[in-house]
Protein backbone atom coordinates (compact mmCIF):
# COMPACT_ATOMS: atom_id res chain seq x y z
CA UNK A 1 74.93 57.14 106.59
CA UNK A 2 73.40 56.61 110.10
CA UNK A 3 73.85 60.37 110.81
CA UNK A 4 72.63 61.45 107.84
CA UNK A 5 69.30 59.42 108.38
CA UNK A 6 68.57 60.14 112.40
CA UNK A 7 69.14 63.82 111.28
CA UNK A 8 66.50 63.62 108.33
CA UNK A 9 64.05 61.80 111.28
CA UNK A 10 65.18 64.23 113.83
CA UNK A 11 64.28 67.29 111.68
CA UNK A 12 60.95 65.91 110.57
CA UNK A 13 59.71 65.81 113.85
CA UNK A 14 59.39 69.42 113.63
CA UNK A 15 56.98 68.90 111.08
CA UNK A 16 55.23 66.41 113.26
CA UNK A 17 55.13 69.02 115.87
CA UNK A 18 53.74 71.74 113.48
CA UNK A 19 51.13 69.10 112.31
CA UNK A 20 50.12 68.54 116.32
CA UNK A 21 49.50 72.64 116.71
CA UNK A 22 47.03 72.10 113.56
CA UNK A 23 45.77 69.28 115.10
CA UNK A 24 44.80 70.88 118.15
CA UNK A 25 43.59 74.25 117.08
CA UNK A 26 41.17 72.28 114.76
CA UNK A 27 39.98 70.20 117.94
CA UNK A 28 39.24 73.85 119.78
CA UNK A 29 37.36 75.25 116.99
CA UNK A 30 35.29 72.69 116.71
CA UNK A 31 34.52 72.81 120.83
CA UNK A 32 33.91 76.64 120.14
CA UNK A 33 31.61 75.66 117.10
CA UNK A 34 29.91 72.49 118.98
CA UNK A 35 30.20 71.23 115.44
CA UNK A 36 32.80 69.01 113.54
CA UNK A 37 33.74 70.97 109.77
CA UNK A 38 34.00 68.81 106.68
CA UNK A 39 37.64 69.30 107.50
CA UNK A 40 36.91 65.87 108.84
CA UNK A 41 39.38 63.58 106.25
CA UNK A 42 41.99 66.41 106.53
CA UNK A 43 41.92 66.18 110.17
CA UNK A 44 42.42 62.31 110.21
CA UNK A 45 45.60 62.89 107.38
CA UNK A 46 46.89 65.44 109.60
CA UNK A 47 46.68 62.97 112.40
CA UNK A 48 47.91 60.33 110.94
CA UNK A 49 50.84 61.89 108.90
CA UNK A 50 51.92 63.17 112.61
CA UNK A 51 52.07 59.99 114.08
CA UNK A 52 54.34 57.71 111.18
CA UNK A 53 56.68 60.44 111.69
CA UNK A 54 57.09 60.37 115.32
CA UNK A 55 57.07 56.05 115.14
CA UNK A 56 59.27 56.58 112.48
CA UNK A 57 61.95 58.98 114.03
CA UNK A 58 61.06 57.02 117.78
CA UNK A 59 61.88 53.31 115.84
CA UNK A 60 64.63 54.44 113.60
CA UNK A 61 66.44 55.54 116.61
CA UNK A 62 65.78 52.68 118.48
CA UNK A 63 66.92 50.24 115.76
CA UNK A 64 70.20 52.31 114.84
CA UNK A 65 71.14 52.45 118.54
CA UNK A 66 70.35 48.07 118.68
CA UNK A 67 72.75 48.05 115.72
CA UNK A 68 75.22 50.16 116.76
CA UNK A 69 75.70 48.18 119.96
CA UNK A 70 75.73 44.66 118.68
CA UNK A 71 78.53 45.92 115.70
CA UNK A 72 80.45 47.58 118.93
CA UNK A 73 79.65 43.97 121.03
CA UNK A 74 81.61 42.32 118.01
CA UNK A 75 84.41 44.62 117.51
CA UNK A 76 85.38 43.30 121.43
C-alpha cells in the first residue's frame, strides 16, 4: 500500500510542475502588460493547488520513510 501511495504523490508532482509553468508564464505576461488580468483568483488556485501537492508528496514521503524505520527498528 505504501508503494502504491508515494507513486500516486510522486506522479502528481508532475502536475505540480505543469501548474508552476502556468504559474510563471502568467507572472511574465503580466510584466509584459504592466497590468495584473482578472485571472487574479485563478492565479492564486493555481498557486495554491501547486503547493498542497508538493507538501503533500514532500510530507508523505517523509512520514512513510519515519514509519518504515521505526517498524524495521522493531523487527531487530
Amino acid at each position: 500500500m505504501d508503494r502504491t501511495i508515494l507513486f500516486i504523490l510522486a506522479a502528481l508532482q508532475t502536475v505540480a510542475w505543469a501548474l508552476d509553468v502556468i504559474e510563471n508564464c502568467m507572472l511574465l505576461s503580466w510584466i509584459d502588460k504592466r497590468a495584473i488580468d482578472e485571472e487574479f483568483g485563478t492565479f492564486h488556485f493555481i498557486v495554491a493547488t501547486k503547493w498542497i501537492i508538493a507538501l503533500s508528496g514532500a510530507l508523505g514521503a517523509i512520514v512513510t520513510l519515519l514509519v518504515n524505520r521505526r517498524t524495521k527498528r522493531h523487527r531487530n
